[in-house]
Structure formats: structure tokens, C-alpha cells
C-alpha atoms as a PDB file:
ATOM      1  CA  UNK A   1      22.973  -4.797   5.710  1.00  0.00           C
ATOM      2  CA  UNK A   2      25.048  -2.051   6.738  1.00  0.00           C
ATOM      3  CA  UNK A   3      23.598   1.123   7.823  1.00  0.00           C
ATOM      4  CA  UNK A   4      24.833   2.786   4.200  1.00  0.00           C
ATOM      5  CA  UNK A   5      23.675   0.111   2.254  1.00  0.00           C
ATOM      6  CA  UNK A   6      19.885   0.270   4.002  1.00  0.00           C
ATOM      7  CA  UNK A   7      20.128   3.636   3.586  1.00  0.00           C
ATOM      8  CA  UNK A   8      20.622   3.225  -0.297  1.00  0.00           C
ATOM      9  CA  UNK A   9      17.935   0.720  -0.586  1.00  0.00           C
ATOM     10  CA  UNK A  10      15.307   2.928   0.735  1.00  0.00           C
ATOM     11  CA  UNK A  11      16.669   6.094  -1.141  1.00  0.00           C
ATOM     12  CA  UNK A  12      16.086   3.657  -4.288  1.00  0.00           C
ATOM     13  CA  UNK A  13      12.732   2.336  -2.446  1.00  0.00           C
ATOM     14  CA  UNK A  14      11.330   5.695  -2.037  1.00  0.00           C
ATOM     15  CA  UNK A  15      12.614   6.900  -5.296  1.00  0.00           C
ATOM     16  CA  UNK A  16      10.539   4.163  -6.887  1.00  0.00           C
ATOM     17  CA  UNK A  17       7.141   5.255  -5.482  1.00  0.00           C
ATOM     18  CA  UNK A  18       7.969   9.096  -5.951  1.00  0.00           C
ATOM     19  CA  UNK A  19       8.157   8.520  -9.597  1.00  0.00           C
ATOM     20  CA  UNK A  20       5.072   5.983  -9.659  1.00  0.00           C
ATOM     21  CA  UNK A  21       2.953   8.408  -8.014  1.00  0.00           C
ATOM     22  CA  UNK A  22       3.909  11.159 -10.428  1.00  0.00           C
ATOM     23  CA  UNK A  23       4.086   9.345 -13.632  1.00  0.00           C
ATOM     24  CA  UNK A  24       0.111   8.191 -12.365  1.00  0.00           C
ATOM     25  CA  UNK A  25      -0.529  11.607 -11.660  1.00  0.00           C
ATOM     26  CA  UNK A  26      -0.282  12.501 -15.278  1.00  0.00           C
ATOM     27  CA  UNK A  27      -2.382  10.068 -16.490  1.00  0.00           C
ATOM     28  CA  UNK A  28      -5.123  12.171 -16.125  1.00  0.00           C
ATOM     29  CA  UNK A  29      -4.028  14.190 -19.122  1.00  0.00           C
ATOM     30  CA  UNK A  30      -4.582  12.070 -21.724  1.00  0.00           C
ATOM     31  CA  UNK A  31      -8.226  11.740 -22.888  1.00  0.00           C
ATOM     32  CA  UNK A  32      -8.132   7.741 -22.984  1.00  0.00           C
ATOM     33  CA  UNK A  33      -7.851   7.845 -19.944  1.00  0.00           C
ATOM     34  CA  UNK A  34      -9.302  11.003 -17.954  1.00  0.00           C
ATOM     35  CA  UNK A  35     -12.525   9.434 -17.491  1.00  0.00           C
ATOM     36  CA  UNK A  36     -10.828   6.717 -15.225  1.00  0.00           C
ATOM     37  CA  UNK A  37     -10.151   9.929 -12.908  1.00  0.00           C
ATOM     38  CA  UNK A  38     -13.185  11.999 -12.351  1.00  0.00           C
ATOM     39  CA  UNK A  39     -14.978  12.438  -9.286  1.00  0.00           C
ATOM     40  CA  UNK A  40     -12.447  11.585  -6.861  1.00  0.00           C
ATOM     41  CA  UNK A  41      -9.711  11.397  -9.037  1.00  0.00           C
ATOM     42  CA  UNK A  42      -6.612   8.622  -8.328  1.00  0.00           C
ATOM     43  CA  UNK A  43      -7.548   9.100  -4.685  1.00  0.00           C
ATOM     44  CA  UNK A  44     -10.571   6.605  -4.793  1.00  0.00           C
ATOM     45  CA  UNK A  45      -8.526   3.698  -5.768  1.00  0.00           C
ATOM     46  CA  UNK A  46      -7.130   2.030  -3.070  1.00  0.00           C
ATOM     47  CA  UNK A  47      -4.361   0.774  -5.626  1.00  0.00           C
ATOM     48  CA  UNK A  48      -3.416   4.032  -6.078  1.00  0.00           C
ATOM     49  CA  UNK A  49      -3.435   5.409  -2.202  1.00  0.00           C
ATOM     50  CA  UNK A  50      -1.210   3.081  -1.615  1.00  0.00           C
ATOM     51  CA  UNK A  51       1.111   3.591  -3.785  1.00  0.00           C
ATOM     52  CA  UNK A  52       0.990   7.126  -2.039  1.00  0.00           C
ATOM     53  CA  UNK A  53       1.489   5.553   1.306  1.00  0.00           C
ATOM     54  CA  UNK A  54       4.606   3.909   0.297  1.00  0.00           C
ATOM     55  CA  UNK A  55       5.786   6.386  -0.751  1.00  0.00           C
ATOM     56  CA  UNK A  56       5.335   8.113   2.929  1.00  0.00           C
ATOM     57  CA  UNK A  57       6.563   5.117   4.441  1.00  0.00           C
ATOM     58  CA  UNK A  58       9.964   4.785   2.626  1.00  0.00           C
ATOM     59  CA  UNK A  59      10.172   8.545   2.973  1.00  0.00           C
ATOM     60  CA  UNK A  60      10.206   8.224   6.512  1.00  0.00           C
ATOM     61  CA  UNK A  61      12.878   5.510   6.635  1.00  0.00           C
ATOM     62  CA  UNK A  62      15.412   7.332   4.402  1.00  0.00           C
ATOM     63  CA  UNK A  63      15.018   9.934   6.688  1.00  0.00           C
ATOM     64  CA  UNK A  64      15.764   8.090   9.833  1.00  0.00           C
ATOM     65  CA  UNK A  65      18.340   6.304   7.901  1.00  0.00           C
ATOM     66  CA  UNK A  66      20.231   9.575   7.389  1.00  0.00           C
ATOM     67  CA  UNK A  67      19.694  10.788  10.894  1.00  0.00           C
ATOM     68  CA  UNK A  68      21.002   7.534  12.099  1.00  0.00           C
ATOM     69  CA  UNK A  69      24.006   8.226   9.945  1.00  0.00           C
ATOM     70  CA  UNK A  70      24.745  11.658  10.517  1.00  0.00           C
ATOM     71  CA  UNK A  71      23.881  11.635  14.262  1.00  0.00           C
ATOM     72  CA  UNK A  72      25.472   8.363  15.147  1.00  0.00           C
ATOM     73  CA  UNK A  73      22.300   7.221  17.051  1.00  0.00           C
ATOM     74  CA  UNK A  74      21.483   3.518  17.468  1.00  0.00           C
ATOM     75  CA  UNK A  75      17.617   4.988  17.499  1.00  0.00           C
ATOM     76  CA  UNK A  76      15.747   8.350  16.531  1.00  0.00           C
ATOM     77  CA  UNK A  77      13.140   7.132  18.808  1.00  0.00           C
ATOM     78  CA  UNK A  78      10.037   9.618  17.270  1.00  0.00           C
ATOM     79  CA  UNK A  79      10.960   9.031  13.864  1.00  0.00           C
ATOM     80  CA  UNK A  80      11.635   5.788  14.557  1.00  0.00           C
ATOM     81  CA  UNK A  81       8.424   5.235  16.269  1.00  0.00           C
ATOM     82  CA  UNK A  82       6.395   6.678  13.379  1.00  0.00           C
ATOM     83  CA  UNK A  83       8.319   4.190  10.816  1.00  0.00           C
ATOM     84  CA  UNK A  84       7.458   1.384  13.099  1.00  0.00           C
ATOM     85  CA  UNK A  85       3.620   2.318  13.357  1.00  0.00           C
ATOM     86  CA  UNK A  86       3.026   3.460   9.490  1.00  0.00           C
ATOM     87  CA  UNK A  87       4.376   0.205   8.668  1.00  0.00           C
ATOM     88  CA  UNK A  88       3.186  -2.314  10.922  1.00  0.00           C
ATOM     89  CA  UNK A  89      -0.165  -0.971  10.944  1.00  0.00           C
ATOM     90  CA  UNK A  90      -0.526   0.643   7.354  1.00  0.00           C
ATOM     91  CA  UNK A  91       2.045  -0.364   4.553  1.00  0.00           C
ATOM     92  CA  UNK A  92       2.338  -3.781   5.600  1.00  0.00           C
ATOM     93  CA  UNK A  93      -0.862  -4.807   5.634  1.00  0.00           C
ATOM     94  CA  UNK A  94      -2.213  -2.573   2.953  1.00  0.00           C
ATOM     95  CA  UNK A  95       0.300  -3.630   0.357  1.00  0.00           C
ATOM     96  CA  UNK A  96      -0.128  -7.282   1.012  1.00  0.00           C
ATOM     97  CA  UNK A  97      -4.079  -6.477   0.541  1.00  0.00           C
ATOM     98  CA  UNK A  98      -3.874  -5.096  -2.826  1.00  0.00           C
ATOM     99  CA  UNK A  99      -1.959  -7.891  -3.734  1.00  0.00           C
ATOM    100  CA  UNK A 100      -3.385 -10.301  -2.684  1.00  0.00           C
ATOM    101  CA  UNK A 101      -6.848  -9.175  -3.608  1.00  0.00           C
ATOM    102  CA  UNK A 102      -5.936  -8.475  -6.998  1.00  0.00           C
ATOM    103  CA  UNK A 103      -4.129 -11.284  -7.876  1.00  0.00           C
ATOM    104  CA  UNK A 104      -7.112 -13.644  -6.633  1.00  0.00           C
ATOM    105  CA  UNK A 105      -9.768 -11.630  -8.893  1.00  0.00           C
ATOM    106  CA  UNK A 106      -7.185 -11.550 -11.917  1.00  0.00           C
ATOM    107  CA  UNK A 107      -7.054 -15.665 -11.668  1.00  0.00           C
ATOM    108  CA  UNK A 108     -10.277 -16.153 -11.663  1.00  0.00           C
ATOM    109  CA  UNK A 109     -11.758 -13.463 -13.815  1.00  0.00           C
ATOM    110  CA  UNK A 110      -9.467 -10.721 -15.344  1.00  0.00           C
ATOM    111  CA  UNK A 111     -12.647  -9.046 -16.437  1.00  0.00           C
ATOM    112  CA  UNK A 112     -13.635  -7.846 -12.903  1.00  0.00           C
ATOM    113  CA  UNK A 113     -10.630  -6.411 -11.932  1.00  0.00           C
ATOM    114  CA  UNK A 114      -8.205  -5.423 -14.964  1.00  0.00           C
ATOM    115  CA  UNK A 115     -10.459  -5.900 -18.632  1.00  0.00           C
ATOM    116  CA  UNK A 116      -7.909  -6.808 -21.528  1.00  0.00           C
ATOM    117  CA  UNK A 117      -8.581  -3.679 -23.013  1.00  0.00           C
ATOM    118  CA  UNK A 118      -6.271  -2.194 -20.046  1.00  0.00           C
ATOM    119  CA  UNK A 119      -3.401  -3.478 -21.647  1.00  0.00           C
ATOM    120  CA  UNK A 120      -3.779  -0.637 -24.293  1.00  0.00           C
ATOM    121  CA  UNK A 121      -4.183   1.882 -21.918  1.00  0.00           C
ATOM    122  CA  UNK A 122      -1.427   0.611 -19.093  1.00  0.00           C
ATOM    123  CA  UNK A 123       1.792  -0.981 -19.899  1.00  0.00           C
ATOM    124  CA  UNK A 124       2.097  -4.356 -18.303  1.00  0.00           C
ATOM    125  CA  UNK A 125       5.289  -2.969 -16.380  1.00  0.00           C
ATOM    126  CA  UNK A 126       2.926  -0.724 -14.729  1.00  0.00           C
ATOM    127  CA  UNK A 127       0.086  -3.250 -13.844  1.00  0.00           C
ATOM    128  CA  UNK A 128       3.381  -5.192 -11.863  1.00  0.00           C
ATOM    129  CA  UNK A 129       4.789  -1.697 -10.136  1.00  0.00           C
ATOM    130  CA  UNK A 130       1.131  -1.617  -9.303  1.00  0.00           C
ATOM    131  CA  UNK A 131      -0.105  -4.682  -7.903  1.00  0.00           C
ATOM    132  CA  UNK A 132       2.947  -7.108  -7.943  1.00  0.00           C
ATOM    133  CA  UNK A 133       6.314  -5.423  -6.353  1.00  0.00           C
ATOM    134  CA  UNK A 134       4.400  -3.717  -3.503  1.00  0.00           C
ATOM    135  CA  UNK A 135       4.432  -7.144  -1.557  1.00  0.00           C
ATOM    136  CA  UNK A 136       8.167  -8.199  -2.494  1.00  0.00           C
ATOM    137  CA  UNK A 137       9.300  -4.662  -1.513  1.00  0.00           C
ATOM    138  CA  UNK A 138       7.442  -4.946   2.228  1.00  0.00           C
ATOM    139  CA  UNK A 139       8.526  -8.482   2.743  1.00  0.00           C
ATOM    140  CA  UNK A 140      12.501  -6.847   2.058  1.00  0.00           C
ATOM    141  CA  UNK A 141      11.302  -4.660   4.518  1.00  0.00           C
ATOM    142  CA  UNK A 142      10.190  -7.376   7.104  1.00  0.00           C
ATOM    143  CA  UNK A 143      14.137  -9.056   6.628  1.00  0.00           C
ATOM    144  CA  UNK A 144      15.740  -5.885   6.637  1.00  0.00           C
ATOM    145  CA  UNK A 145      14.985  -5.179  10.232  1.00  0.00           C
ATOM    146  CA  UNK A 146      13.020  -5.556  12.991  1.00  0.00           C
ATOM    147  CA  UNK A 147       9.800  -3.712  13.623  1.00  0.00           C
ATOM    148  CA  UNK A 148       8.026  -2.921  16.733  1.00  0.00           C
ATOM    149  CA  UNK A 149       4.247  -4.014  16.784  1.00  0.00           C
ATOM    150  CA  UNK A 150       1.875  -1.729  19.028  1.00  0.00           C
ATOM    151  CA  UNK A 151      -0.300  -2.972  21.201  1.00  0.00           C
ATOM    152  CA  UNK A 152      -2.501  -5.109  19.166  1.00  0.00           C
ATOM    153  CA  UNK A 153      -5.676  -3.108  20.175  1.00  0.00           C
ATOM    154  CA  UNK A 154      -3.757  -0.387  19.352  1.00  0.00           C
ATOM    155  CA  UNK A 155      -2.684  -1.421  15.737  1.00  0.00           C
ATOM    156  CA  UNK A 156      -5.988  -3.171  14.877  1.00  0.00           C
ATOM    157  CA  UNK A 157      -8.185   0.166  15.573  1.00  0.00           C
ATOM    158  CA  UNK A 158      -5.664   2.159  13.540  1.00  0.00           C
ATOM    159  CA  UNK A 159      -5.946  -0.560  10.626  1.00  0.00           C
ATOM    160  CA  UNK A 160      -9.599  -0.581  11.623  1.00  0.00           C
ATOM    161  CA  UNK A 161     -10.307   3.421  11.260  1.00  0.00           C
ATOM    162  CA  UNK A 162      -8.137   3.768   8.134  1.00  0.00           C
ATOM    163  CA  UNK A 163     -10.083   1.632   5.984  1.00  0.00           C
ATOM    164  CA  UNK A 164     -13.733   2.692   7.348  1.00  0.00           C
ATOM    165  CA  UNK A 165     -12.179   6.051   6.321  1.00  0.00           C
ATOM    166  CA  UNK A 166     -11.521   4.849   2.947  1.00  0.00           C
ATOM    167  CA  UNK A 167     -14.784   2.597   2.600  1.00  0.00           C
ATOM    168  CA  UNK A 168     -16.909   5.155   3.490  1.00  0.00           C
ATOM    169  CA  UNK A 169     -15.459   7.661   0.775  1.00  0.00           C
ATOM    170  CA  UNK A 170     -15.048   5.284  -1.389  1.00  0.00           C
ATOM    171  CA  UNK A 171     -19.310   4.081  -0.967  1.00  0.00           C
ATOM    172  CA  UNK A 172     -20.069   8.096  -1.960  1.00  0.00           C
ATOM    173  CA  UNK A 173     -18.409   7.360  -5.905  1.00  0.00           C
ATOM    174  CA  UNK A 174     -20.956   6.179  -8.209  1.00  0.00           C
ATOM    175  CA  UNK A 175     -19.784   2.403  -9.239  1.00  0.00           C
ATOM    176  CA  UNK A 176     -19.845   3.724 -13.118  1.00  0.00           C
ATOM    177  CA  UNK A 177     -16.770   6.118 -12.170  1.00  0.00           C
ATOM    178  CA  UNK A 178     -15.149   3.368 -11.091  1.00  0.00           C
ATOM    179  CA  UNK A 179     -12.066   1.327 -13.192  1.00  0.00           C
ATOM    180  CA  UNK A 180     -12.912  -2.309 -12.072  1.00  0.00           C
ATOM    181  CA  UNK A 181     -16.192  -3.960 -13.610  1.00  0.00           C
ATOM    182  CA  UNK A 182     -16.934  -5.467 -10.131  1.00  0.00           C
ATOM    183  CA  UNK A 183     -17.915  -2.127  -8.927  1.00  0.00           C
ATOM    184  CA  UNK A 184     -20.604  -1.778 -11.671  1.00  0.00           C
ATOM    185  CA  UNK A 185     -21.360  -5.535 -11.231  1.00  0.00           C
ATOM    186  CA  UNK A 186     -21.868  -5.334  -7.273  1.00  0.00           C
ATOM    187  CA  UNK A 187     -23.050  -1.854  -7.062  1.00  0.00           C
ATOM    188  CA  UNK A 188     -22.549  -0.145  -3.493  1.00  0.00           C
ATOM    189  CA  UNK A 189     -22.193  -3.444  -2.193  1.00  0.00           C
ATOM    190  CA  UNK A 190     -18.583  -3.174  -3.460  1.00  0.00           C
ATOM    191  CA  UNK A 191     -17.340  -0.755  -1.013  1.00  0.00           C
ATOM    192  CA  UNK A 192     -19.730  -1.774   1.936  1.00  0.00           C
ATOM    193  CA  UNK A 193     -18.695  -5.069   2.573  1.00  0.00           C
ATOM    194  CA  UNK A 194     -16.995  -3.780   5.656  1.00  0.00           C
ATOM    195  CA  UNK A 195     -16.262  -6.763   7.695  1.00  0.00           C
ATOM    196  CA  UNK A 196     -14.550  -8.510   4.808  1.00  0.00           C
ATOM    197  CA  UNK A 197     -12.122  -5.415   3.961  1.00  0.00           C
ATOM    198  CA  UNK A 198     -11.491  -5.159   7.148  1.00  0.00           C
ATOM    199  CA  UNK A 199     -10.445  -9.009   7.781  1.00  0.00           C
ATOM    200  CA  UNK A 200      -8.036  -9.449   5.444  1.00  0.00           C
ATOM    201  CA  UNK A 201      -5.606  -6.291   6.607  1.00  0.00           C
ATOM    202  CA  UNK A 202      -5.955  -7.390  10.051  1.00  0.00           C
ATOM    203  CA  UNK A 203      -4.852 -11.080   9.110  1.00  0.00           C
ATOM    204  CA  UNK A 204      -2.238  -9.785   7.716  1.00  0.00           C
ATOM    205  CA  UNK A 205      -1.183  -7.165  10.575  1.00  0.00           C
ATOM    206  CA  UNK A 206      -1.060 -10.124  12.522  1.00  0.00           C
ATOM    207  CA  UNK A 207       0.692 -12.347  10.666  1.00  0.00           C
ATOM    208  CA  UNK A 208       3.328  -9.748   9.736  1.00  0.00           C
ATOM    209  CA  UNK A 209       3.640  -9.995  13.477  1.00  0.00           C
ATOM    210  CA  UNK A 210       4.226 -13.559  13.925  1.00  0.00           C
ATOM    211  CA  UNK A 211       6.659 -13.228  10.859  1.00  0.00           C
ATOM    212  CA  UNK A 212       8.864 -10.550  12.703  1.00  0.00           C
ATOM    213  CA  UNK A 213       8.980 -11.874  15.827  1.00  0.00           C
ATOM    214  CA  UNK A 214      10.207 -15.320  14.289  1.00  0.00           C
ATOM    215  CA  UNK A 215      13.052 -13.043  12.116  1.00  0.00           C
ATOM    216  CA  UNK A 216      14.211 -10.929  15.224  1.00  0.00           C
ATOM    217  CA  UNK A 217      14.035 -10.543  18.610  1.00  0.00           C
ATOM    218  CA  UNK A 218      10.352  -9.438  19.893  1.00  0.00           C
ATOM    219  CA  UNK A 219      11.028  -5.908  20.553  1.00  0.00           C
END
């Protein structure tokens, strides 16, 4: 794609996840659904944060897409160094988690993860913006262009300390608060089954590696 046409996509990308994030964000409005948001609000699903860190991550590309433009540079190296780290590392990985998790607790019981009685409350368009188009967007993003991989001690401790981060708040949110059934089900057990959260992202980080470097030239 030309360097308009990327340009457009991630304006349209990031466009996306703006209004996701604000259209969730008012959710909490409507008294079906306001007790889905106390203590800790949207922030202590990880559904929901990472909708937010698309969001950051296609920000950051439209912007180096436009100084690219209006600079004429081949490479905004900081910028372009950020976009390469949040995504390798962060939206990558995390976006092919929540799908991947979700869909696998959906198929073999819908009850733990998303009850039928969600479908009154959220639209099935926004179960899929949710949980579905996250990993069809970051695969685009894979093809698009290439993406330099930090060292992989580097990556995997950044991976590593992002989800403690979120594990650890997540373990302080009484399972009752909590949308999914599996929370109540499991108890803390839930949130503190660190090893296996932690596996899964990293597989993927990896992975996404292998996948670029067969795409494009390693960088």
C-alpha cells in the first residue's frame, strides 16, 4: 500500500477504537448495566483495556504516517520505534489473547464467559468489535509492514510486567464485581493463575515474530 492509502487505513483503524472506547464509556449510564462497572470500572476488564490500547497503538501510527508524509522521511525513528515496541510487545499479543481466550471459553461454555442474557444488554455487533475484529485488524497490521522485534528478553519482560501489572489489580476486585461467571466460579484463582496468562501472550509475541520475519525482511 501506498504511503496515503496506509495512512487512511489507520486514520479509519484508529477511528474505530476511538469510538469503541467512547460508546463503552457510556455504558455506565444506563442502570442495566452500571453494576457491570463498579469498583474498577471498564478498566478491570482486560477486554476493555485493550480496546484502549488499540486505540494508542493506531494513534501512534497515524501519527507517524502523517509525519512520514509531510516530512518526506523514509523513518521517524522515535515514533517509529515506539509503534514498533507497543505493537510487537503489547497490541499484538494482547489482541490475539482476548481472542483467542474468548473464543475457546464461548465454544465450550458460553455461560462462563458471555451468559445469553448479554445479548439483551450488548448488541452482537459489539460482542464482534469486542472480541472478534481485534485479531483480523493486527494480522492487517502484520501484512501491512514490517515490524522490528526487540530483543526477545527485552520484549518478553515488557509483555511479562504488563500483565503482572494487570493480574495483580485485577486479583484486588471481588469476583462478584466481575462480568464473566468464571470469576465467581474460580474465585481469586481467576486472576492468579499467573504462569498461564502469561504463556499465552508470550507464544504469541513469538510467533508474531516468526510470522514477520517470514513476510519481510528481518529488520
Amino acid at each position: 500500500m501506498t504511503r496515503t492509502s496506509t495512512c487512511i487505513y489507520h486514520f479509519l483503524v484508529f477511528s474505530w477504537y476511538v469510538f469503541l472506547n467512547f460508546h463503552i464509556s457510556q455504558q455506565a449510564g444506563d442502570p442495566r448495566k452500571s453494576k457491570l462497572f463498579i469498583n474498577g470500572g471498564q478498566w478491570k476488564y482486560l477486554t476493555f483495556l485493550n480496546l484502549l490500547l488499540q486505540a494508542i497503538f493506531y494513534g501512534v501510527a497515524c501519527l507517524e504516517d502523517v509525519l512520514k508524509i509531510t516530512t518526506g522521511k523514509k523513518d521517524i525513528k522515535l515514533v517509529t520505534a515506539f509503534r514498533d515496541l507497543l505493537f510487537t510487545t503489547l497490541a499484538f499479543p494482547m489482541s490475539t489473547f482476548v481472542f483467542l481466550s474468548f473464543w475457546s471459553l464461548f465454544l465450550y461454555d458460553r455461560e462462563l464467559v458471555y451468559p445469553k442474557a448479554m445479548d439483551d444488554l450488548f448488541p452482537v455487533w459489539l460482542n464482534h468489535a469486542l472480541h472478534t475484529s481485534i485479531l483480523p485488524f493486527s494480522l492487517v497490521e502484520v501484512i501491512l509492514r514490517p515490524h522490528c522485534y526487540p530483543l526477545k528478553k527485552k520484549g518478553l519482560t515488557f509483555l511479562a510486567a504488563a500483565i503482572l501489572a494487570y493480574v495483580s489489580r485485577r486479583a484486588q476486585t471481588p469476583s462478584a464485581d466481575c462480568l464473566h461467571p468464571y470469576a465467581t466460579l474460580w474465585g481469586p484463582w481467576a486472576f492468579t493463575d499467573t504462569d498461564g496468562q502469561q504463556q499465552v501472550p508470550q507464544t504469541v509475541d513469538i510467533h508474531g515474530d516468526i510470522l514477520g520475519k517470514w513476510l519481510w525482511v528481518s529488520c
